[in-house]
C-alpha atoms as a PDB file:
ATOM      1  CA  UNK A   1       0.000   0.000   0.000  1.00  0.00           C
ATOM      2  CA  UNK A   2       2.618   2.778   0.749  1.00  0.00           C
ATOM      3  CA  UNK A   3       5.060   1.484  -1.991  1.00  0.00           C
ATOM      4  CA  UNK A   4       2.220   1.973  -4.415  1.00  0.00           C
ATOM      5  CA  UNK A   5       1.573   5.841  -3.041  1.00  0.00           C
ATOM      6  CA  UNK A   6       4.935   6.829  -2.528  1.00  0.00           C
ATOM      7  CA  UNK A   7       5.413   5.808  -6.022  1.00  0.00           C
ATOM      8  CA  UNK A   8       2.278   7.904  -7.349  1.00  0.00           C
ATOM      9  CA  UNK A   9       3.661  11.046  -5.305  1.00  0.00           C
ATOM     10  CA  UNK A  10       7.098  10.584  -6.755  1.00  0.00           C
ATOM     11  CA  UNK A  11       5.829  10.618 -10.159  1.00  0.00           C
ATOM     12  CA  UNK A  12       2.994  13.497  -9.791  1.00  0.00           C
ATOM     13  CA  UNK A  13       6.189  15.466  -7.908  1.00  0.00           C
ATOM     14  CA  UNK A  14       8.404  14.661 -11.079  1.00  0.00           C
ATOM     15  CA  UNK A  15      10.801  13.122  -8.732  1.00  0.00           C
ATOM     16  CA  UNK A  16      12.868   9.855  -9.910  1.00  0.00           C
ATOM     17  CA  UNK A  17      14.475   7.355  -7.542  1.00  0.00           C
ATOM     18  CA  UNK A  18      15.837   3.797  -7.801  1.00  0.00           C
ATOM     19  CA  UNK A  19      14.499   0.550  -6.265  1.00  0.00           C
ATOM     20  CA  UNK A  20      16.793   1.048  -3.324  1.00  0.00           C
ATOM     21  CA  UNK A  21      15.782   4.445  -2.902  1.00  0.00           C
ATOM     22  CA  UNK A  22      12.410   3.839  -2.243  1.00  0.00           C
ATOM     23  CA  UNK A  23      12.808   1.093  -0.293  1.00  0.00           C
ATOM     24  CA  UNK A  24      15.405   2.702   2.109  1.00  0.00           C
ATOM     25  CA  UNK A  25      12.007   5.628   1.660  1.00  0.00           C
ATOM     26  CA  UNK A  26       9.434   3.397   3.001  1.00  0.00           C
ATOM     27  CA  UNK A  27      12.242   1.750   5.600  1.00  0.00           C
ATOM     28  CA  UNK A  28      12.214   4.741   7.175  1.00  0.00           C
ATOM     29  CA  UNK A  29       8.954   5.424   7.692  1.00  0.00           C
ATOM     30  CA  UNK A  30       8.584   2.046   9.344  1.00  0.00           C
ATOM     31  CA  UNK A  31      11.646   2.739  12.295  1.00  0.00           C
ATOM     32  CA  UNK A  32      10.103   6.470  12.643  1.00  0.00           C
ATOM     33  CA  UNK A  33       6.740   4.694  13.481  1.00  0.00           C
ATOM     34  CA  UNK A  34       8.693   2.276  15.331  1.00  0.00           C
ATOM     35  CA  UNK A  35      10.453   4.377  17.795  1.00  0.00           C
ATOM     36  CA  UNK A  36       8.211   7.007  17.613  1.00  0.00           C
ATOM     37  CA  UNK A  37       5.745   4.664  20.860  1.00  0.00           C
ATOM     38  CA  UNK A  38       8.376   4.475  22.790  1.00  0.00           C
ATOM     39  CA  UNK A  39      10.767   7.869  21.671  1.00  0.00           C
ATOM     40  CA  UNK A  40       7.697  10.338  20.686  1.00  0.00           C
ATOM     41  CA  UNK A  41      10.029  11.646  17.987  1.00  0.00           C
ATOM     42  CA  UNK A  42       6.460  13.279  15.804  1.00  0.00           C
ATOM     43  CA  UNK A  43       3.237  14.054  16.720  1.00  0.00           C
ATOM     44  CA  UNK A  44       2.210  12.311  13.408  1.00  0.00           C
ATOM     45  CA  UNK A  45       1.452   8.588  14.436  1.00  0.00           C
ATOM     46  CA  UNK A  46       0.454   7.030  11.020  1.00  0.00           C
ATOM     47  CA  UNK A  47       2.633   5.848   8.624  1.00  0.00           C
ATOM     48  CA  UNK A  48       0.757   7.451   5.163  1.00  0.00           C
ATOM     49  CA  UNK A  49       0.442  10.627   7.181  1.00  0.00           C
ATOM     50  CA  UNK A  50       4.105  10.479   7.492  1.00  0.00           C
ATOM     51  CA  UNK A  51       4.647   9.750   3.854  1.00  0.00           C
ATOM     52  CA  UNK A  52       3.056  12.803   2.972  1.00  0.00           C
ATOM     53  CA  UNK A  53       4.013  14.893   6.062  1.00  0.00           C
ATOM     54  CA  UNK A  54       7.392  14.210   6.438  1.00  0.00           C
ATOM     55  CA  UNK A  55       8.780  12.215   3.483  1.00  0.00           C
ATOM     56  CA  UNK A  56       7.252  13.914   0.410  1.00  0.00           C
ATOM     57  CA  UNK A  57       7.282  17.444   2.500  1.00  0.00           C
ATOM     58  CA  UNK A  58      10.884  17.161   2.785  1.00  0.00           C
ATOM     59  CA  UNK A  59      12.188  15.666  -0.706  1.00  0.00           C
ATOM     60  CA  UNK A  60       9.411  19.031  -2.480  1.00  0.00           C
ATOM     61  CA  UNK A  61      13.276  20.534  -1.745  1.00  0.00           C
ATOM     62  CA  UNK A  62      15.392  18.098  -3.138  1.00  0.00           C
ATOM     63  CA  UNK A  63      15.307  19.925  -6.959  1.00  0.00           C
ATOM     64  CA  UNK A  64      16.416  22.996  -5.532  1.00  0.00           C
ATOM     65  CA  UNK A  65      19.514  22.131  -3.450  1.00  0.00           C
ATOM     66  CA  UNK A  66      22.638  23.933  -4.998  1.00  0.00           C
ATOM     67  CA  UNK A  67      25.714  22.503  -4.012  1.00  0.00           C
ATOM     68  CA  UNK A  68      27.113  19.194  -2.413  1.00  0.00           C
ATOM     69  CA  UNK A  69      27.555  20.251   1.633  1.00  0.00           C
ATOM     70  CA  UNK A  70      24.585  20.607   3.559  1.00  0.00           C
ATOM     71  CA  UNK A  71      23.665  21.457   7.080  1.00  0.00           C
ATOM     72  CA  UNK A  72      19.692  20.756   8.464  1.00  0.00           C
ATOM     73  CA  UNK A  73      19.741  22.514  11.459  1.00  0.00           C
ATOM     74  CA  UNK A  74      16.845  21.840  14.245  1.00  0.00           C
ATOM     75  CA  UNK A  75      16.266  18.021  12.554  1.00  0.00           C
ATOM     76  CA  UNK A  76      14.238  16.424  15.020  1.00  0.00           C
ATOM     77  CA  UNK A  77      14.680  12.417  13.673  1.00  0.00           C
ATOM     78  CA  UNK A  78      16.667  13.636  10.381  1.00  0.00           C
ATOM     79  CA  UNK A  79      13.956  16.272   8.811  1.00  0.00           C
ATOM     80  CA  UNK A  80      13.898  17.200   5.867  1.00  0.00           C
ATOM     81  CA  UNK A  81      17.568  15.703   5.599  1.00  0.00           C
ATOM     82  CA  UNK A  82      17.690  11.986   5.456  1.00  0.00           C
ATOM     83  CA  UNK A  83      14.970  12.060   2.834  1.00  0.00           C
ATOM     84  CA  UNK A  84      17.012  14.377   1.032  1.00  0.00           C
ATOM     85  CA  UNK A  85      20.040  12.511   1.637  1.00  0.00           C
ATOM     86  CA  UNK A  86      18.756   8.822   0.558  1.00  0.00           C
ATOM     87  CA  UNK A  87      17.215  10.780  -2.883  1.00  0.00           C
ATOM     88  CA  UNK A  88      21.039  12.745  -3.398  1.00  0.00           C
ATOM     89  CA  UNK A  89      23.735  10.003  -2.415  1.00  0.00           C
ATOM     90  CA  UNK A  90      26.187  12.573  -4.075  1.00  0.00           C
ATOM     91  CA  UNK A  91      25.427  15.252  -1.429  1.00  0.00           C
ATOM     92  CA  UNK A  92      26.806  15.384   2.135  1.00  0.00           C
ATOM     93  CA  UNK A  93      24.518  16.244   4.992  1.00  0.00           C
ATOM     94  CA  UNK A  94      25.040  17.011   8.911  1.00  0.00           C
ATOM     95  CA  UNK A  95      22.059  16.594  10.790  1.00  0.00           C
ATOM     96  CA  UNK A  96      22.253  18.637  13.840  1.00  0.00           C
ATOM     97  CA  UNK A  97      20.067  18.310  17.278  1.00  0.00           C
ATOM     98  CA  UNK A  98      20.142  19.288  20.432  1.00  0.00           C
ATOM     99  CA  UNK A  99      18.553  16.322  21.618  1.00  0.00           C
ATOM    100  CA  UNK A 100      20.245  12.787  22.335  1.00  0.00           C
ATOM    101  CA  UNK A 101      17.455  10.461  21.760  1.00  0.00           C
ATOM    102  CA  UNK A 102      16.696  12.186  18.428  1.00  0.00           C
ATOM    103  CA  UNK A 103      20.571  12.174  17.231  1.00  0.00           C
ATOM    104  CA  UNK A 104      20.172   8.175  18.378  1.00  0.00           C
ATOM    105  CA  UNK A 105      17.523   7.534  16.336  1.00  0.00           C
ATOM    106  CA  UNK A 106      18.904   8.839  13.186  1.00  0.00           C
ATOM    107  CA  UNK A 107      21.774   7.262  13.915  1.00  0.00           C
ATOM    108  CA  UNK A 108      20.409   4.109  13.625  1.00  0.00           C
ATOM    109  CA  UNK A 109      18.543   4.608  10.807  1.00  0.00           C
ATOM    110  CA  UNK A 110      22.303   5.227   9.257  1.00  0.00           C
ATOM    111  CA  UNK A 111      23.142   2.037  10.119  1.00  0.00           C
ATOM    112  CA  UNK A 112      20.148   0.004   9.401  1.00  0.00           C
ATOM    113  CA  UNK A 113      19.685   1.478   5.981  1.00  0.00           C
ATOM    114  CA  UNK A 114      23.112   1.664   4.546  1.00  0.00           C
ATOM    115  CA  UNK A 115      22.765   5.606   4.202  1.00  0.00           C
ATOM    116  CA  UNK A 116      26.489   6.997   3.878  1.00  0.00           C
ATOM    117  CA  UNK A 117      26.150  10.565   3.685  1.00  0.00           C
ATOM    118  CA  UNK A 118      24.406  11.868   6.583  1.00  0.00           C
ATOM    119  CA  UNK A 119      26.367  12.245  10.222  1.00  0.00           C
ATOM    120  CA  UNK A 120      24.565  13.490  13.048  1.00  0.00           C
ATOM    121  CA  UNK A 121      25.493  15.917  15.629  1.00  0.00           C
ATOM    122  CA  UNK A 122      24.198  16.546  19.301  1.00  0.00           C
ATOM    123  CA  UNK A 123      24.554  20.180  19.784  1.00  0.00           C
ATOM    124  CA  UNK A 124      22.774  23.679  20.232  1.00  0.00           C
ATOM    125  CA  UNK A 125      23.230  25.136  16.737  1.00  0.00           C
ATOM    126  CA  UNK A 126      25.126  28.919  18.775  1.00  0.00           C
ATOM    127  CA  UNK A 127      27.698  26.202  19.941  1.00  0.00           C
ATOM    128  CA  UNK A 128      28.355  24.070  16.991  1.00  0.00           C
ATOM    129  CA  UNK A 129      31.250  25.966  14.570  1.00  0.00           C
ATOM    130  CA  UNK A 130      32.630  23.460  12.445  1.00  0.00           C
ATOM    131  CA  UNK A 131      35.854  23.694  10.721  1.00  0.00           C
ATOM    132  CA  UNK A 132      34.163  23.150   6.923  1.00  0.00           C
ATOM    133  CA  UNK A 133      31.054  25.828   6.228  1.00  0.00           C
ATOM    134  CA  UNK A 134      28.376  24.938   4.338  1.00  0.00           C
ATOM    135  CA  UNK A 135      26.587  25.111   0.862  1.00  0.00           C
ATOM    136  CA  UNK A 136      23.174  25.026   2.359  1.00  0.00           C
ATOM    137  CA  UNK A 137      22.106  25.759   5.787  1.00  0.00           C
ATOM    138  CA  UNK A 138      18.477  24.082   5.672  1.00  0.00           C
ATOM    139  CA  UNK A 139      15.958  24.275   8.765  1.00  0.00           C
ATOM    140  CA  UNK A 140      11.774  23.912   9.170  1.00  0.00           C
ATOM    141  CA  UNK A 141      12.337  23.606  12.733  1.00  0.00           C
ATOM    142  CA  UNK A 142      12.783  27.900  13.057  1.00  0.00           C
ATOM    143  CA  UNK A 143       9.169  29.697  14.179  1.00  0.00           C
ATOM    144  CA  UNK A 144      10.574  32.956  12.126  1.00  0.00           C
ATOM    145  CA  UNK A 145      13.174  33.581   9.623  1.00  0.00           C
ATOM    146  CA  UNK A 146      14.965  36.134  11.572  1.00  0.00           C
ATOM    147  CA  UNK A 147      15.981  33.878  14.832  1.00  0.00           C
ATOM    148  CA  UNK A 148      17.065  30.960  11.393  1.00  0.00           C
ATOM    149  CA  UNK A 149      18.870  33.729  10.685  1.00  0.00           C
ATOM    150  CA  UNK A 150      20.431  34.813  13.886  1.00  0.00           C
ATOM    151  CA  UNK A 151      21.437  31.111  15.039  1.00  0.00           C
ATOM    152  CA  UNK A 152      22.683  29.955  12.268  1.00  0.00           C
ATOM    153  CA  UNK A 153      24.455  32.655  10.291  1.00  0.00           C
ATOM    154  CA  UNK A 154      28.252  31.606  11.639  1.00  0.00           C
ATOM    155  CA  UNK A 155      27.018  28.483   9.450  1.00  0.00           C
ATOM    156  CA  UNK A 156      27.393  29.055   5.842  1.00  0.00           C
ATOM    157  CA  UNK A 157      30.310  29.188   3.569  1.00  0.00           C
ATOM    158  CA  UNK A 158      31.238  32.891   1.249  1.00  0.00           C
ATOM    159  CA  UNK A 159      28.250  31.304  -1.139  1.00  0.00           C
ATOM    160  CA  UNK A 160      26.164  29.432   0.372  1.00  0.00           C
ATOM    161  CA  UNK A 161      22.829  30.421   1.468  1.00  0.00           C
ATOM    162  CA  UNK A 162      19.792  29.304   4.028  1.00  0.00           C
ATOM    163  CA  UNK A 163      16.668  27.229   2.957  1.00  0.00           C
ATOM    164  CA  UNK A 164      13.839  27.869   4.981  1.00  0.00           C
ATOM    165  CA  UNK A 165      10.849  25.696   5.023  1.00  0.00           C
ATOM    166  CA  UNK A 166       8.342  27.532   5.727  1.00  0.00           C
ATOM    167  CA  UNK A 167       3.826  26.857   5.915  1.00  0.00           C
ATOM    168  CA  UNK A 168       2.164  30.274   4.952  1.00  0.00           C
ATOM    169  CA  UNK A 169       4.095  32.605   4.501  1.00  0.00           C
ATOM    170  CA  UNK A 170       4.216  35.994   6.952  1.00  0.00           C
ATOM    171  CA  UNK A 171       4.597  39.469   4.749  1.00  0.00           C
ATOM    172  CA  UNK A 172       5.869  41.460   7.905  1.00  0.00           C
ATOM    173  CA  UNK A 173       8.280  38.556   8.483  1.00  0.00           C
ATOM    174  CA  UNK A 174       9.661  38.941   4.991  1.00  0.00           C
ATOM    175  CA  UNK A 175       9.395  42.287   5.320  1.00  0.00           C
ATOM    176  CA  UNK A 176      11.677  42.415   8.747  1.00  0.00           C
ATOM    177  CA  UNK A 177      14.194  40.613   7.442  1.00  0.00           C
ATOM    178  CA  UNK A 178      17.279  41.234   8.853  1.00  0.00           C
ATOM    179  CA  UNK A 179      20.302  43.549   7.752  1.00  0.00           C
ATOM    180  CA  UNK A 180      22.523  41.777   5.850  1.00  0.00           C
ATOM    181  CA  UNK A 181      20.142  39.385   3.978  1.00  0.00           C
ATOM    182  CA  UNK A 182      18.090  38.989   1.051  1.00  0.00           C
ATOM    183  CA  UNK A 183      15.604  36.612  -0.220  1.00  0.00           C
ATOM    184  CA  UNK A 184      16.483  35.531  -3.150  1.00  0.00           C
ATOM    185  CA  UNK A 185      13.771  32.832  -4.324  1.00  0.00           C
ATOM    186  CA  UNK A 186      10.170  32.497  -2.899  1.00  0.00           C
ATOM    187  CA  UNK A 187       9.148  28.934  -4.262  1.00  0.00           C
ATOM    188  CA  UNK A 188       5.487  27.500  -3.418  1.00  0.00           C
ATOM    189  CA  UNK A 189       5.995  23.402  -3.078  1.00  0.00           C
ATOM    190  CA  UNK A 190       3.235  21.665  -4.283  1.00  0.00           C
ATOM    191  CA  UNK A 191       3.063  18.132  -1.920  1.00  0.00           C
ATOM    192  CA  UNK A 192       0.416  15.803  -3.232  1.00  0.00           C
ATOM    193  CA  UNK A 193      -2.624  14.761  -0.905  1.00  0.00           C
ATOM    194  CA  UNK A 194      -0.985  18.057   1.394  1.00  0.00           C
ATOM    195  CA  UNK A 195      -3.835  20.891   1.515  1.00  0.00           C
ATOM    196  CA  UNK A 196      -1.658  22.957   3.631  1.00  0.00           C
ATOM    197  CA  UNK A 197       0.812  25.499   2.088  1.00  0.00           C
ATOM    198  CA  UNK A 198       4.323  24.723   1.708  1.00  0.00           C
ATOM    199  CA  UNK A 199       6.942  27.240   0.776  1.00  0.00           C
ATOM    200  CA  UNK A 200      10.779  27.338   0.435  1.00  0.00           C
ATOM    201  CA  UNK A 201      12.808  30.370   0.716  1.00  0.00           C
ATOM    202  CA  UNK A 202      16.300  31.156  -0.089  1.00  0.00           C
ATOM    203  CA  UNK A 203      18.237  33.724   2.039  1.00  0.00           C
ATOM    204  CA  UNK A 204      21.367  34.899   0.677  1.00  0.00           C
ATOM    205  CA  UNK A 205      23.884  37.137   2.996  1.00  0.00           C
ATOM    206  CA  UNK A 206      24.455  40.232   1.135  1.00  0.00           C
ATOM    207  CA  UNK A 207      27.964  40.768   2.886  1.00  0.00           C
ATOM    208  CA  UNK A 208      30.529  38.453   4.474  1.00  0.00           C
ATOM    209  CA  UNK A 209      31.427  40.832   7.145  1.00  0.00           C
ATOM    210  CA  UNK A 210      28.499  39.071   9.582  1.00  0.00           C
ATOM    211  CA  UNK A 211      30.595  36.206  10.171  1.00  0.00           C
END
């Protein structure tokens, strides 16, 4: 039953994958149900919800990722990045969280599902300053832009730029965007069997001298 819908929302989302791909897909929608009794990792308890919710939500992204070096700050059990990570095996992503039990989980999920590209780190995102900046700073975890942008802007290398996932989208947030930054790209995602709005922004710093 799911292998036949997430198959119908790959192909209404124009997204292609392999047999692997959709099985390490559907894989992990069976350990997030899993642990999610015993771990509460999502407030979404069934599996198709979670399809739509969580796997389809996040991969809406996956055409427009620029670069190879990611960063998905705030990733509860590896949101939107080991969806994103299992559909672009040539991309790297770090999946940081603050909380053990959440960093755990995806951990295993790396292990049981053969998924090479994703490492996960426990940390508050103001403490975490790794030695390699990144491509993409990605986050749906942020209530507004401006704290995304505040937290995280040590985070991104001299071109990269922030993805924020976003549901309906605020014109005074926009509006109050921080010095520094510009929106570059406003792009409504289109999730099937989703009636909610989805939207992806990119953020661009305007200047390097905020790092």
């Amino acid at each position: 039953m799911l292998s036949a819908q997430l198959n119908d929302y790959l192909a209404t989302m124009g997204l292609t994958a392999t047999m692997q791909q959709k099985q390490q897909l559907l894989d992990f929608v069976s350990m997030l149900h899993k642990w999610n009794k015993a771990y509460n990792l999502t407030a979404i308890r069934d599996p198709e919800q979670m399809l739509i919710k969580h796997i389809m939500d996040s991969l809406a992204v996956s055409e427009h990722l620029q670069g190879q070096r990611f960063i998905d700050v705030g990733t509860g059990p590896g949101l939107p990045g080991i969806p994103l990570a299992i559909l672009n095996p040539d991309k790297e992503f770090v999946l940081l969280d603050s909380l053990g039990k959440r960093i755990r989980f995806q951990k295993q999920v790396k292990f049981d599902l053969g998924i090479s590209n994703i490492s996960s780190v426990e940390s508050r995102v103001e403490a975490y300053h790794p030695e390699q900046k990144f491509d993409g700073v990605l986050s749906r975890a942020f209530a507004s832009i401006q704290d995304m942008l505040h937290w995280c802007v040590h985070l991104p290398n001299e071109t990269g730029c922030f993805y924020a996932l976003k549901g309906q989208l605020s014109a005074e947030e926009m509006k109050n965007l921080p010095n520094g930054f510009e929106i570059t790209d406003v792009i409504e995602l289109i999730i099937p069997k989703l009636d909610e709005q989805r939207h992806l922004l990119r953020v661009v710093k305007q200047n390097t001298s905020l790092v």
